[in-house]
N, C-alpha and C. Protein backbone atom coordinates (compact mmCIF):
# COMPACT_ATOMS: atom_id res chain seq x y z
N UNK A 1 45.51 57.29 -2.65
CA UNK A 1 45.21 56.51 -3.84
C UNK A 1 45.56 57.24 -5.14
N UNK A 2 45.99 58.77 -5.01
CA UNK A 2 46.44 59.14 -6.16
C UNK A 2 47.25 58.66 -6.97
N UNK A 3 48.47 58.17 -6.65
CA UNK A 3 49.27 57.35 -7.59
C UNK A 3 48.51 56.04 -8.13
N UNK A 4 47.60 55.23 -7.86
CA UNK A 4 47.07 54.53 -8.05
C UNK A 4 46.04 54.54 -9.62
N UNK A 5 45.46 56.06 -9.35
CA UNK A 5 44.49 56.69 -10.02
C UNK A 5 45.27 57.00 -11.59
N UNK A 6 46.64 57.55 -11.50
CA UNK A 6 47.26 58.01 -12.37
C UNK A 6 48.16 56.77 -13.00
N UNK A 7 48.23 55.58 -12.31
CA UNK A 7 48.91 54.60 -12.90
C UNK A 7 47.55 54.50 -14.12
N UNK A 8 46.26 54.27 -13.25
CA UNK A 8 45.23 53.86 -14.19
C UNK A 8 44.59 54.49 -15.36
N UNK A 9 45.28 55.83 -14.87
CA UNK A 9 44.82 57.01 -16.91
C UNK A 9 45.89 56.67 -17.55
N UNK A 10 47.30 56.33 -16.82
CA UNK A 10 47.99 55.87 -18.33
C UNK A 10 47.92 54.57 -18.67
N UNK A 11 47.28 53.78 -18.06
CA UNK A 11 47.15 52.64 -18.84
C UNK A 11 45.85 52.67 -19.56
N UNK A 12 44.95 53.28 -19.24
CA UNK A 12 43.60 53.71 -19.95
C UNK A 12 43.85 54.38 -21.20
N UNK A 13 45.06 55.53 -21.21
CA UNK A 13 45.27 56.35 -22.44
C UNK A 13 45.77 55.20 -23.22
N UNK A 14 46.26 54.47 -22.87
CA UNK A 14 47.12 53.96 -24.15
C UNK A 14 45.83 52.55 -24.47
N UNK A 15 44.85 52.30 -24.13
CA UNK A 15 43.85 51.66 -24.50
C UNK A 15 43.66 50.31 -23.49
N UNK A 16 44.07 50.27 -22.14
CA UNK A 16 44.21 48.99 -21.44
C UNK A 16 43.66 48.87 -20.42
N UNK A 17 42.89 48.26 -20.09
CA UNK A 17 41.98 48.40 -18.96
C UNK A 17 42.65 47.27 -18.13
N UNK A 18 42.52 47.61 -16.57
CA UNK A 18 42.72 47.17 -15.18
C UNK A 18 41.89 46.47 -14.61
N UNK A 19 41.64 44.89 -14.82
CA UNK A 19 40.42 44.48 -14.35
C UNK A 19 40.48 43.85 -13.57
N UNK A 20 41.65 43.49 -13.32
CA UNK A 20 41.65 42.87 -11.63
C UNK A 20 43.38 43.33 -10.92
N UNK A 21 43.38 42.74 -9.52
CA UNK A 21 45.13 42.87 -9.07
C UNK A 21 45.14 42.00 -7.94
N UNK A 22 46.76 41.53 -7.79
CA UNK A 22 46.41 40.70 -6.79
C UNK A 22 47.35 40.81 -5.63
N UNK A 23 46.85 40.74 -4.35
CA UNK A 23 47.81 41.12 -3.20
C UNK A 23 47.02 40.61 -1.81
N UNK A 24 45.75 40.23 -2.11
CA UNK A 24 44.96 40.19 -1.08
C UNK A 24 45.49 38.62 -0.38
N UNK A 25 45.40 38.82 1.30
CA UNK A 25 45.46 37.70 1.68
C UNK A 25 44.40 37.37 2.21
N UNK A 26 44.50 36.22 3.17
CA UNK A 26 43.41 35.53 4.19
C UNK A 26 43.69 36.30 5.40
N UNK A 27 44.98 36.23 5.87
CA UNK A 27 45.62 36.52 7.10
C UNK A 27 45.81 38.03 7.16
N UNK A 28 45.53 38.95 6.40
CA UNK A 28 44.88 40.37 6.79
C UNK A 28 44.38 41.19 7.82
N UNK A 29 44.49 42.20 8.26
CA UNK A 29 43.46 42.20 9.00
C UNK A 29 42.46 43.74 8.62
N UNK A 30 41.44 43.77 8.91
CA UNK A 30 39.88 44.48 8.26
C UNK A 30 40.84 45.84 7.71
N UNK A 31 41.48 46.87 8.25
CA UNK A 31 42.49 48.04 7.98
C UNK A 31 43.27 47.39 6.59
N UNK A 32 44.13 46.38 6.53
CA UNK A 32 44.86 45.78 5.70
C UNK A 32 43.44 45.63 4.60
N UNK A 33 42.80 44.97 4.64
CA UNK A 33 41.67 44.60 3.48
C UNK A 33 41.36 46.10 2.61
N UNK A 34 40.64 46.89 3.22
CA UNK A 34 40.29 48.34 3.26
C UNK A 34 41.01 48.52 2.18
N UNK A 35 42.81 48.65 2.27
CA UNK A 35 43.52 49.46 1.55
C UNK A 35 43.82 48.12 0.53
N UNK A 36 43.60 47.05 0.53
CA UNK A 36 43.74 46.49 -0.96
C UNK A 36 42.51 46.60 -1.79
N UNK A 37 41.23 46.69 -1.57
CA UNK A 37 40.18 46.72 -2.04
C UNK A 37 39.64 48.59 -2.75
N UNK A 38 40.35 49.29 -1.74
CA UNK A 38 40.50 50.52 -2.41
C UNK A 38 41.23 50.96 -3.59
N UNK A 39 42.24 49.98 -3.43
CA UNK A 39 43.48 50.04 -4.47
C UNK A 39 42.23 49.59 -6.05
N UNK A 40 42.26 48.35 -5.97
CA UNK A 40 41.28 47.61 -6.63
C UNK A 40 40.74 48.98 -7.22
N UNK A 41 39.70 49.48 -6.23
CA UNK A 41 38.63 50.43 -7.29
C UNK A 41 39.56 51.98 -7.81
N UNK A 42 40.81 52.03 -6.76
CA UNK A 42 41.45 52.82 -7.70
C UNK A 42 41.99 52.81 -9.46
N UNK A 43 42.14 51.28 -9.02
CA UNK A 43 42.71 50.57 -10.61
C UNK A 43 41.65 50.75 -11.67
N UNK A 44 40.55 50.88 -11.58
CA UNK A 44 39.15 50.39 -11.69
C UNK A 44 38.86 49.19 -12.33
N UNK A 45 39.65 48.12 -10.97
CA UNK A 45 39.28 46.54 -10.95
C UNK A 45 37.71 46.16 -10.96
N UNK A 46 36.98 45.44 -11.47
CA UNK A 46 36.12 44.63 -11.23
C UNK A 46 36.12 43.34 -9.74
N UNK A 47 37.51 42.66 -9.79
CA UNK A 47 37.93 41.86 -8.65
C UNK A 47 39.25 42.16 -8.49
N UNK A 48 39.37 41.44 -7.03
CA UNK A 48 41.05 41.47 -6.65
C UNK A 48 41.42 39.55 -6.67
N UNK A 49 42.29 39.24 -6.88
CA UNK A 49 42.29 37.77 -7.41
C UNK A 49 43.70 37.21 -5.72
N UNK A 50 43.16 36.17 -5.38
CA UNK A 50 44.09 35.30 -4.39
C UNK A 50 44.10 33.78 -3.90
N UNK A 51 44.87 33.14 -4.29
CA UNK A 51 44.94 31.58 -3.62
C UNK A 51 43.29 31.42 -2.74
N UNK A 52 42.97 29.85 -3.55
CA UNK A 52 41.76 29.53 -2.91
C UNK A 52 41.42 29.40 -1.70
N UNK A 53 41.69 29.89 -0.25
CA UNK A 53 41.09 29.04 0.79
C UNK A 53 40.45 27.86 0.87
N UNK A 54 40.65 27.07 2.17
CA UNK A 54 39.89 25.95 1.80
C UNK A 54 39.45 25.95 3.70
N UNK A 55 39.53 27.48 4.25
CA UNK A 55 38.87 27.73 5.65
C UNK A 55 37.42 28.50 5.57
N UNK A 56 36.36 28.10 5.65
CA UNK A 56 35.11 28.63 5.74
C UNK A 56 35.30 29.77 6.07
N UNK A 57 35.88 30.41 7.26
CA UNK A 57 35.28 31.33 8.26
C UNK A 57 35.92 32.22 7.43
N UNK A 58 37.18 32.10 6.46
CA UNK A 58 38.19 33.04 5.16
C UNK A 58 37.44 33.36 4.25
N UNK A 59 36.83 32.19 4.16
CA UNK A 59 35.94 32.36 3.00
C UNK A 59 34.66 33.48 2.68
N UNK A 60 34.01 33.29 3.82
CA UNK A 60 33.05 34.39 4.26
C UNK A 60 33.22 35.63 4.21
N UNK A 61 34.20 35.66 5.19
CA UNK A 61 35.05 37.25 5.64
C UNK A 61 35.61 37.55 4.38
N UNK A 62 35.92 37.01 3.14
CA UNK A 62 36.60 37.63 2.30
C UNK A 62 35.45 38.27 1.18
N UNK A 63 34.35 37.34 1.34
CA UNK A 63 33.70 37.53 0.40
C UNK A 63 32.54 38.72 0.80
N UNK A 64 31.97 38.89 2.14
CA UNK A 64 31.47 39.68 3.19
C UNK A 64 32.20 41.27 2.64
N UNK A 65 33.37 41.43 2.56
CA UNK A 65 34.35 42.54 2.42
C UNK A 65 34.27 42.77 1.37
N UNK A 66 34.18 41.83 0.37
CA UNK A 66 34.03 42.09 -1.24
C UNK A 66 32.78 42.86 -1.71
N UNK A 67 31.83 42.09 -1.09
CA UNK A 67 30.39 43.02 -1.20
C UNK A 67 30.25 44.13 -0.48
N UNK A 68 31.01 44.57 0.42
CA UNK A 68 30.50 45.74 0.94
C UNK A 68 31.56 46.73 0.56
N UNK A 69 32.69 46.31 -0.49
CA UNK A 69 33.37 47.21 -1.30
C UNK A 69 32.94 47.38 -2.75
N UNK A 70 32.06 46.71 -2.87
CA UNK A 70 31.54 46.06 -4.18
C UNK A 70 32.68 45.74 -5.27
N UNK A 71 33.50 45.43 -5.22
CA UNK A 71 34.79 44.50 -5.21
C UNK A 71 34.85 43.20 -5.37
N UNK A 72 34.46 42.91 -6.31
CA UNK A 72 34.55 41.04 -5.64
C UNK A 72 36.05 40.30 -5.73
N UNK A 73 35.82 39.35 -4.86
CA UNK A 73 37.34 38.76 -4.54
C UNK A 73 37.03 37.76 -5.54
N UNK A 74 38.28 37.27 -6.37
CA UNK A 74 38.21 35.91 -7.15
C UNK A 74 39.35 34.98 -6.78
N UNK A 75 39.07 33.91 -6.56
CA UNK A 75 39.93 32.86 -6.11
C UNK A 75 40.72 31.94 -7.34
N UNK A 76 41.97 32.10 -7.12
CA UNK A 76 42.34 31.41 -7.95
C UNK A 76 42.91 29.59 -7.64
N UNK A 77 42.88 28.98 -8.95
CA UNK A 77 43.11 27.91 -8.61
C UNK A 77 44.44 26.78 -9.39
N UNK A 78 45.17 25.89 -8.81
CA UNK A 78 45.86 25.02 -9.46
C UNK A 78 45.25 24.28 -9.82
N UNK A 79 46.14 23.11 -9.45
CA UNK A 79 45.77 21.78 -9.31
C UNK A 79 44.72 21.28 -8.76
N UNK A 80 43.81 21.48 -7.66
CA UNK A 80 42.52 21.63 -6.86
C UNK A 80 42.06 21.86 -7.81
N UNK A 81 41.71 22.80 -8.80
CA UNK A 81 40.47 22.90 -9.75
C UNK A 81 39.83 21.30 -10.13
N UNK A 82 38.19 21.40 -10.02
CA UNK A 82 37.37 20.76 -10.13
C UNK A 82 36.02 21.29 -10.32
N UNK A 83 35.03 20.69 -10.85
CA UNK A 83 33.81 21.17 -10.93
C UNK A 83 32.94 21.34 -9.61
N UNK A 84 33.83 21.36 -8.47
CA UNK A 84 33.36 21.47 -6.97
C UNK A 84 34.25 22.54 -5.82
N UNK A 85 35.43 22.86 -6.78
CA UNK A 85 36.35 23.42 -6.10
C UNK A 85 35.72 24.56 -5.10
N UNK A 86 35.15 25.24 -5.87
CA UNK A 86 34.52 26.74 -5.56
C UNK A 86 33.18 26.78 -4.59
N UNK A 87 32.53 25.73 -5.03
CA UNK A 87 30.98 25.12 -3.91
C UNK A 87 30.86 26.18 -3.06
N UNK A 88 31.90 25.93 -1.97
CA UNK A 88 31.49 26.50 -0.84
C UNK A 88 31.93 27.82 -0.84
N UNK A 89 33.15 28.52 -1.30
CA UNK A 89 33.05 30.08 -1.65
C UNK A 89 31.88 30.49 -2.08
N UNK A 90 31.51 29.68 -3.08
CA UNK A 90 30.02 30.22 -4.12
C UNK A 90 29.15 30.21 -3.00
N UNK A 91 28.64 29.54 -2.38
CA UNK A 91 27.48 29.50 -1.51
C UNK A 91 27.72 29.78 -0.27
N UNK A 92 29.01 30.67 0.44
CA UNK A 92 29.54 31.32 1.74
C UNK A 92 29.53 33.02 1.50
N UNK A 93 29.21 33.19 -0.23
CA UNK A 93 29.07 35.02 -0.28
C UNK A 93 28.99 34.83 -1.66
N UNK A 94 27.82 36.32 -1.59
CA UNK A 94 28.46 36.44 -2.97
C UNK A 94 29.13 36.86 -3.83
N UNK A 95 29.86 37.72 -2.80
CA UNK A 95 31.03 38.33 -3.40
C UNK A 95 32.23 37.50 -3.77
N UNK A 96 32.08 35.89 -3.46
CA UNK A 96 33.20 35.27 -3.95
C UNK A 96 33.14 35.10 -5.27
N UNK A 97 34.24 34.93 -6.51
CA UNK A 97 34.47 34.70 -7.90
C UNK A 97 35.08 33.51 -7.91
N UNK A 98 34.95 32.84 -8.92
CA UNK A 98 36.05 32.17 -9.30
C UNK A 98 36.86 33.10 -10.41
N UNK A 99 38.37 32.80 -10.74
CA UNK A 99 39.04 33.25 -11.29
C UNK A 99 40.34 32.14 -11.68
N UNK A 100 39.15 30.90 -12.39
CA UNK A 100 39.55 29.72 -12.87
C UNK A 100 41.22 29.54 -13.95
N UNK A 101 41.74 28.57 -13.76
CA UNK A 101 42.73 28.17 -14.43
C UNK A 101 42.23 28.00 -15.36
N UNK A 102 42.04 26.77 -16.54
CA UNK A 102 41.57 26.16 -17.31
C UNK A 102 42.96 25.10 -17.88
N UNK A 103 44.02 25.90 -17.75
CA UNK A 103 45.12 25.10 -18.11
C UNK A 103 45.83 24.21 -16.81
N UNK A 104 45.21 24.83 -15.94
CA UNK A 104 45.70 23.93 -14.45
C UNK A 104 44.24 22.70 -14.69
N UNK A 105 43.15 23.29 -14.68
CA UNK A 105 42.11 22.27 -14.57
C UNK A 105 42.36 21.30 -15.74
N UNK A 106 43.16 21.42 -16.83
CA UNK A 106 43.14 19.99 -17.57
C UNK A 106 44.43 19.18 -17.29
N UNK A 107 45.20 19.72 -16.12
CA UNK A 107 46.18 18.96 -15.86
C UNK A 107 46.17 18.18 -14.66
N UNK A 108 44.85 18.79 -14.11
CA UNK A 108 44.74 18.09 -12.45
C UNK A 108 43.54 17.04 -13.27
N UNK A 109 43.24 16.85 -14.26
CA UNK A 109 42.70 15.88 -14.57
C UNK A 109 40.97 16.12 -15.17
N UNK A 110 40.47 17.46 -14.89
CA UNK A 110 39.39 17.39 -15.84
C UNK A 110 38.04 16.91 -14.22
N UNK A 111 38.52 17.16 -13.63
CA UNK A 111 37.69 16.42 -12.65
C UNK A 111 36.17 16.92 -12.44
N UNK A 112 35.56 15.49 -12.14
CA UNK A 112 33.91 16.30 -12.59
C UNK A 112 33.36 16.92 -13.98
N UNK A 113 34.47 17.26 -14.79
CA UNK A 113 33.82 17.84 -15.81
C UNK A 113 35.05 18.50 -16.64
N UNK A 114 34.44 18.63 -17.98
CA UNK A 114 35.40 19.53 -18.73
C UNK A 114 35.58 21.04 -18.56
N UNK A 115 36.48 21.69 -19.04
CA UNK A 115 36.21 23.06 -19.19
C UNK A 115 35.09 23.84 -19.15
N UNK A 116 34.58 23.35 -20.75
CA UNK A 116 33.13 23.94 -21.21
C UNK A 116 32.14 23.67 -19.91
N UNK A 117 32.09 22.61 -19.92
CA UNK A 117 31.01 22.55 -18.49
C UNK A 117 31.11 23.01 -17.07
N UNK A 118 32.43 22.75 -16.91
CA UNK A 118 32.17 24.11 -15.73
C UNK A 118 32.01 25.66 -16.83
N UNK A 119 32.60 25.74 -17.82
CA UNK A 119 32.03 27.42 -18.26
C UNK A 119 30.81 27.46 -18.33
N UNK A 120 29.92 26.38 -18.68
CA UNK A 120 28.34 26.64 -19.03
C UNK A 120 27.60 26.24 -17.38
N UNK A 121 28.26 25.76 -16.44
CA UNK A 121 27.52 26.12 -14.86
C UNK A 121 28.01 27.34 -14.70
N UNK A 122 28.99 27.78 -14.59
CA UNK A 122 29.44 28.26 -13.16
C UNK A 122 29.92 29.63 -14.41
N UNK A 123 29.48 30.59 -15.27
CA UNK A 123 29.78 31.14 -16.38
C UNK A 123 29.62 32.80 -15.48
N UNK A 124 28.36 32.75 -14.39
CA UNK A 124 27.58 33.57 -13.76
C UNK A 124 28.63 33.67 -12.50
N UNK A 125 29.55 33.18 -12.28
CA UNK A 125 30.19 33.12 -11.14
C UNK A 125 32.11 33.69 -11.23
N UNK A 126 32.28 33.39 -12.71
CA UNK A 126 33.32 33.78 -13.35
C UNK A 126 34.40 34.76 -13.22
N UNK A 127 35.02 35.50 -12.80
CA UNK A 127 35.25 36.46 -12.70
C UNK A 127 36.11 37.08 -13.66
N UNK A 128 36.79 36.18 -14.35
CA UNK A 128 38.18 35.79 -15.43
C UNK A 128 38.78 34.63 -15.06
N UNK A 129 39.47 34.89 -16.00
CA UNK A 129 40.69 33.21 -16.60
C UNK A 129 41.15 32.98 -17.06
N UNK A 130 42.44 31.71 -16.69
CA UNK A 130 43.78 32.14 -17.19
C UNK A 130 43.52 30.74 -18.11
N UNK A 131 44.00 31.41 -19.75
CA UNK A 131 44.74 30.15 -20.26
C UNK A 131 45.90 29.89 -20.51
N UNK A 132 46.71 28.72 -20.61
CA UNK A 132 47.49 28.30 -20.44
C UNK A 132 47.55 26.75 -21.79
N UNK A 133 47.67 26.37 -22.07
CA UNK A 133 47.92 24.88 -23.14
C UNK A 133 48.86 23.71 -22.43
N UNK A 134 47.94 22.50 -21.48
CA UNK A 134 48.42 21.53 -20.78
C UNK A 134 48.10 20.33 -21.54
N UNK A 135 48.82 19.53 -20.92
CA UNK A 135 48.17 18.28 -21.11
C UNK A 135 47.63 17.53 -19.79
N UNK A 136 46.84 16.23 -20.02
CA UNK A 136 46.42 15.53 -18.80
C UNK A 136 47.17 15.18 -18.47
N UNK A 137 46.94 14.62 -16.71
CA UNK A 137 47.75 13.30 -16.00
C UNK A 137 48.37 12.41 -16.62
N UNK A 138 47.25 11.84 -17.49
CA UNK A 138 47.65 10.57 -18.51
C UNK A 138 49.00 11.20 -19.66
N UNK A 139 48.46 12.37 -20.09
CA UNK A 139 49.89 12.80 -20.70
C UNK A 139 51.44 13.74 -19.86
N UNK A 140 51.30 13.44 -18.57
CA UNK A 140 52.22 13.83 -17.94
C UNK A 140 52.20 15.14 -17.44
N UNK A 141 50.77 16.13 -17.45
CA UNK A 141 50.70 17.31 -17.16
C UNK A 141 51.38 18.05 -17.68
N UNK A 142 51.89 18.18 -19.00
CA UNK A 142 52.82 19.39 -19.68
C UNK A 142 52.66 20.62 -20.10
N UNK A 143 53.12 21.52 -19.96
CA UNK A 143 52.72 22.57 -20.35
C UNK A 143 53.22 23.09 -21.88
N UNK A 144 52.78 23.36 -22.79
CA UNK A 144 53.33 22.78 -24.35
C UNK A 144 52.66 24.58 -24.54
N UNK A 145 53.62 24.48 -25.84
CA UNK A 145 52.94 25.71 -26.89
C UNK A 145 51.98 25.64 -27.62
N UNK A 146 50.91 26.62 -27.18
CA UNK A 146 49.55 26.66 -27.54
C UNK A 146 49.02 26.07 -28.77
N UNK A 147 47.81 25.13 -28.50
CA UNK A 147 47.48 24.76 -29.84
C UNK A 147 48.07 22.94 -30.24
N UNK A 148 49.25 22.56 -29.04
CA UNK A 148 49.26 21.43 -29.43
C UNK A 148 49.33 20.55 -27.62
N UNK A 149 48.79 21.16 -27.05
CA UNK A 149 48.57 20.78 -25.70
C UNK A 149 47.03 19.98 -25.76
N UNK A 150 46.32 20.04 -24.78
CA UNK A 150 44.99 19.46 -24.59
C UNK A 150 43.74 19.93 -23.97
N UNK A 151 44.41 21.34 -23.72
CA UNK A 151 43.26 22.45 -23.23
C UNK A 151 42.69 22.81 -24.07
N UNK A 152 40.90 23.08 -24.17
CA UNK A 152 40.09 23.48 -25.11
C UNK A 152 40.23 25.14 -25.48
N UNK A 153 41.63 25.71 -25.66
CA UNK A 153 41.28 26.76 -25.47
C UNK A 153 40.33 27.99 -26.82
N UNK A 154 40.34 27.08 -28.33
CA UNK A 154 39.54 27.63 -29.52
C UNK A 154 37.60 27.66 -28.34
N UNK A 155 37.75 26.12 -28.00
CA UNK A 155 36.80 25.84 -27.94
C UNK A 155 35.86 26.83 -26.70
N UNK A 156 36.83 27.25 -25.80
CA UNK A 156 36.73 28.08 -24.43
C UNK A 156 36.39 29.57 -25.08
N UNK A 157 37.32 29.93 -25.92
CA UNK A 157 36.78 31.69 -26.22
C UNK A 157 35.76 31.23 -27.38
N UNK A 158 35.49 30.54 -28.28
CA UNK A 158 34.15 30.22 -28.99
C UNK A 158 32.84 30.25 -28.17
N UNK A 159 33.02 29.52 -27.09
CA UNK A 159 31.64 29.68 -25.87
C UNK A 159 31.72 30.92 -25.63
N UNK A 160 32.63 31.82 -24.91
CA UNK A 160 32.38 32.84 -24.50
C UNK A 160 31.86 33.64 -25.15
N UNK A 161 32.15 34.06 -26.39
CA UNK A 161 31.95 34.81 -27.83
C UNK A 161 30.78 34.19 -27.66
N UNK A 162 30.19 33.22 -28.19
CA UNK A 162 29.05 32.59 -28.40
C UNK A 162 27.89 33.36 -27.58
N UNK A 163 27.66 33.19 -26.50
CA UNK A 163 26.99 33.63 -25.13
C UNK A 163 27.38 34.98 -24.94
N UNK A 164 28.45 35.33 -25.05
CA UNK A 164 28.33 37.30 -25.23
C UNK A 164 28.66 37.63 -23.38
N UNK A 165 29.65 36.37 -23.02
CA UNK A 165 29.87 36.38 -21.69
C UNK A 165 30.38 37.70 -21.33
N UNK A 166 30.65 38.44 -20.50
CA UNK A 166 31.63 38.98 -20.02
C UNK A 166 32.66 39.15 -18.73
N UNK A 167 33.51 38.02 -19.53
CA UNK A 167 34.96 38.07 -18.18
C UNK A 167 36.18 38.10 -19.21
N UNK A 168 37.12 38.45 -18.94
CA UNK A 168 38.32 38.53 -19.24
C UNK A 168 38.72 37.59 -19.02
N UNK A 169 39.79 37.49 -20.03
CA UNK A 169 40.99 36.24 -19.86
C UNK A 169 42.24 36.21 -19.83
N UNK A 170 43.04 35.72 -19.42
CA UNK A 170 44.34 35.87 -19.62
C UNK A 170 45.33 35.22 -19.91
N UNK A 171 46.52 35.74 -21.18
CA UNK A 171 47.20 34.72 -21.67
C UNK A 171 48.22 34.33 -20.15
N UNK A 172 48.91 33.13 -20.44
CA UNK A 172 50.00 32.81 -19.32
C UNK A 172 50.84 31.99 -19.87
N UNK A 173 52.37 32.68 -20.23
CA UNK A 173 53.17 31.88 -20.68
C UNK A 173 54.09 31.24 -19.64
N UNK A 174 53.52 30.12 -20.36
CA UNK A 174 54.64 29.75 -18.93
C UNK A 174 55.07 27.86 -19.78
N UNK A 175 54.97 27.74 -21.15
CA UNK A 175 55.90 26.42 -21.66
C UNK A 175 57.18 27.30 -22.15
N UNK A 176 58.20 26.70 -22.11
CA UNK A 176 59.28 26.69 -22.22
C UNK A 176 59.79 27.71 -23.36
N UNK A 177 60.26 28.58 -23.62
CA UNK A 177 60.29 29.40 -25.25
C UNK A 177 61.25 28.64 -25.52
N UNK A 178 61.18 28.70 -27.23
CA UNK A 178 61.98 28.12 -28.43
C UNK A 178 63.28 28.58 -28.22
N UNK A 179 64.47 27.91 -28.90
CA UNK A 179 65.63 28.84 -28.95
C UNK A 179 65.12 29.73 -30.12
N UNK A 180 65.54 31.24 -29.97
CA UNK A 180 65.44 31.55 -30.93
C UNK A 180 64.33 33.24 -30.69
N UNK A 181 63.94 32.82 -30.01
CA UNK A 181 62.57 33.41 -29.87
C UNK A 181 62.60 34.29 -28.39
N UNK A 182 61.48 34.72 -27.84
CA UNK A 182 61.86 35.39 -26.86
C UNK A 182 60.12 35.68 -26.07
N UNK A 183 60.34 36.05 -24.90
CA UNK A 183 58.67 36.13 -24.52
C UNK A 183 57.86 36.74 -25.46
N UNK A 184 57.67 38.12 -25.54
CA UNK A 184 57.36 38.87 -26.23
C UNK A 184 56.73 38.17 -27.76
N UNK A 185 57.40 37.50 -28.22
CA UNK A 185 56.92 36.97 -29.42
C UNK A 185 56.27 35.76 -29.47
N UNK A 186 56.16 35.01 -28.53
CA UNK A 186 55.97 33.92 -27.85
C UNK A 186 54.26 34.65 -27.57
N UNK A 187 54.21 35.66 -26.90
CA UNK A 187 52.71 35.95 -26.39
C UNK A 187 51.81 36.52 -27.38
N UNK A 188 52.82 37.27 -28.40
CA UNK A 188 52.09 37.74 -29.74
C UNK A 188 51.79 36.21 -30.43
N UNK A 189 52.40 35.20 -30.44
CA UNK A 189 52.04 34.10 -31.13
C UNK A 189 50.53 33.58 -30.88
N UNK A 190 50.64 33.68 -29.46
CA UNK A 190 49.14 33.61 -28.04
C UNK A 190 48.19 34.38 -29.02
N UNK A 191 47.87 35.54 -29.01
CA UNK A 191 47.55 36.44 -29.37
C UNK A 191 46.61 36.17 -30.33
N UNK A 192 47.59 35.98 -31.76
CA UNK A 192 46.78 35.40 -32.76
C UNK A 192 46.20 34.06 -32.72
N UNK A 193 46.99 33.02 -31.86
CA UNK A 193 45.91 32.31 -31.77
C UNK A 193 44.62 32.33 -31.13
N UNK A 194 44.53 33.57 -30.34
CA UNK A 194 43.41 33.67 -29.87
C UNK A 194 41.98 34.40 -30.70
N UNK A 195 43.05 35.14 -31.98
CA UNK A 195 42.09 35.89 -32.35
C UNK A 195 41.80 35.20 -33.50
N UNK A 196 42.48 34.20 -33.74
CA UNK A 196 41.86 33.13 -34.93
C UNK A 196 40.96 31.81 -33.96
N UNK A 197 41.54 31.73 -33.34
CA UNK A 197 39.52 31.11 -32.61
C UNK A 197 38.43 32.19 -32.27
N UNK A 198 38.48 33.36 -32.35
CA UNK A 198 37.44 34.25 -31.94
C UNK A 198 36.81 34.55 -33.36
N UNK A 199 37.42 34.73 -34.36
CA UNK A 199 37.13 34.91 -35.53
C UNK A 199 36.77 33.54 -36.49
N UNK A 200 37.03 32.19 -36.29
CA UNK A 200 36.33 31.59 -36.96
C UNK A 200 35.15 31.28 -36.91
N UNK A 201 34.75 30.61 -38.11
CA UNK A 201 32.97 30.13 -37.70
C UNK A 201 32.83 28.64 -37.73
């Protein structure tokens, strides 16, 4: 795990913390788990993040492994996101997370609930989350540049800030860049918009 250790002081020196990684499968086996979950606390992850299962007996075993690495696994989600998606991870261990979309959940339609309301249930279960700027079904599921899509995302880091949550989030570019422009500036754009919803009142 030494290389692991030393990836994680230089990203620490330069001010960046490692809070999750992702590699873990279902189809593993206990030896295979071991060395991703070690990795994890080499990084010094909080969780390791992987496609939701939707097999009980995965579900368990993943989350079973999480707690006894104290590691928790977070599941991530597409289109499936709903205010039910997670149910049975949540109540099969507790080492399962969610490690919610928010920009997938307003494109699969908002189901059961908005954003905020799954953030204000399920806030304790969280692990991190990705935003993204979609639109609904009704608007064709698009993925647009931040701020003129239909994801709450001012409204998403205002709760969190608000409540003094702690999970991480993460930007995800993934609408189309401008001519002109380039990732890089595209995510610094992210950036400030994030830190002008964290900073207003």
């Amino acid at each position: 795990m030494d290389a692991f250790r030393k990836l994680r002081k230089m990203y620490n020196d330069a001010g960046v913390s490692i809070y999750a990684w992702k590699q873990l499968s279902p189809s593993m086996s206990d030896e295979e788990f071991e060395y991703i979950f070690n990795v994890a606390e080499a990084l010094g992850c909080t969780h390791t993040t992987l496609e939701l299962p939707t097999d009980a007996a995965q579900l368990k075993r993943i989350g079973d492994f999480a707690m006894k690495k104290k590691v928790y696994a977070a599941y991530h989600t597409h289109l499936q996101g709903s205010m039910t998606a997670f149910d049975e991870a949540f109540a099969l261990s507790k080492g399962n997370m969610a490690n919610i979309d928010f920009g997938h959940y307003v494109a699969a339609g908002n189901v059961g609930g908005s954003p905020m309301q799954f953030l204000q249930k399920y806030h304790d279960r969280i692990a991190s989350f990705h935003l993204k700027d979609r639109t609904t079904p009704q608007h064709c599921a698009l993925n647009l540049a931040w701020g003129t899509g239909e994801t709450p995302i001012r409204e998403i880091l205002q709760l969190v800030k608000k409540n003094k949550w702690k999970m991480p989030g993460s930007i995800e570019l993934e609408y189309d860049i401008p001519e002109g422009s380039d990732a890089v500036r595209e995510v610094r754009k992210c950036v400030e918009y994030c830190r002008s919803a964290l900073t207003a009142t």
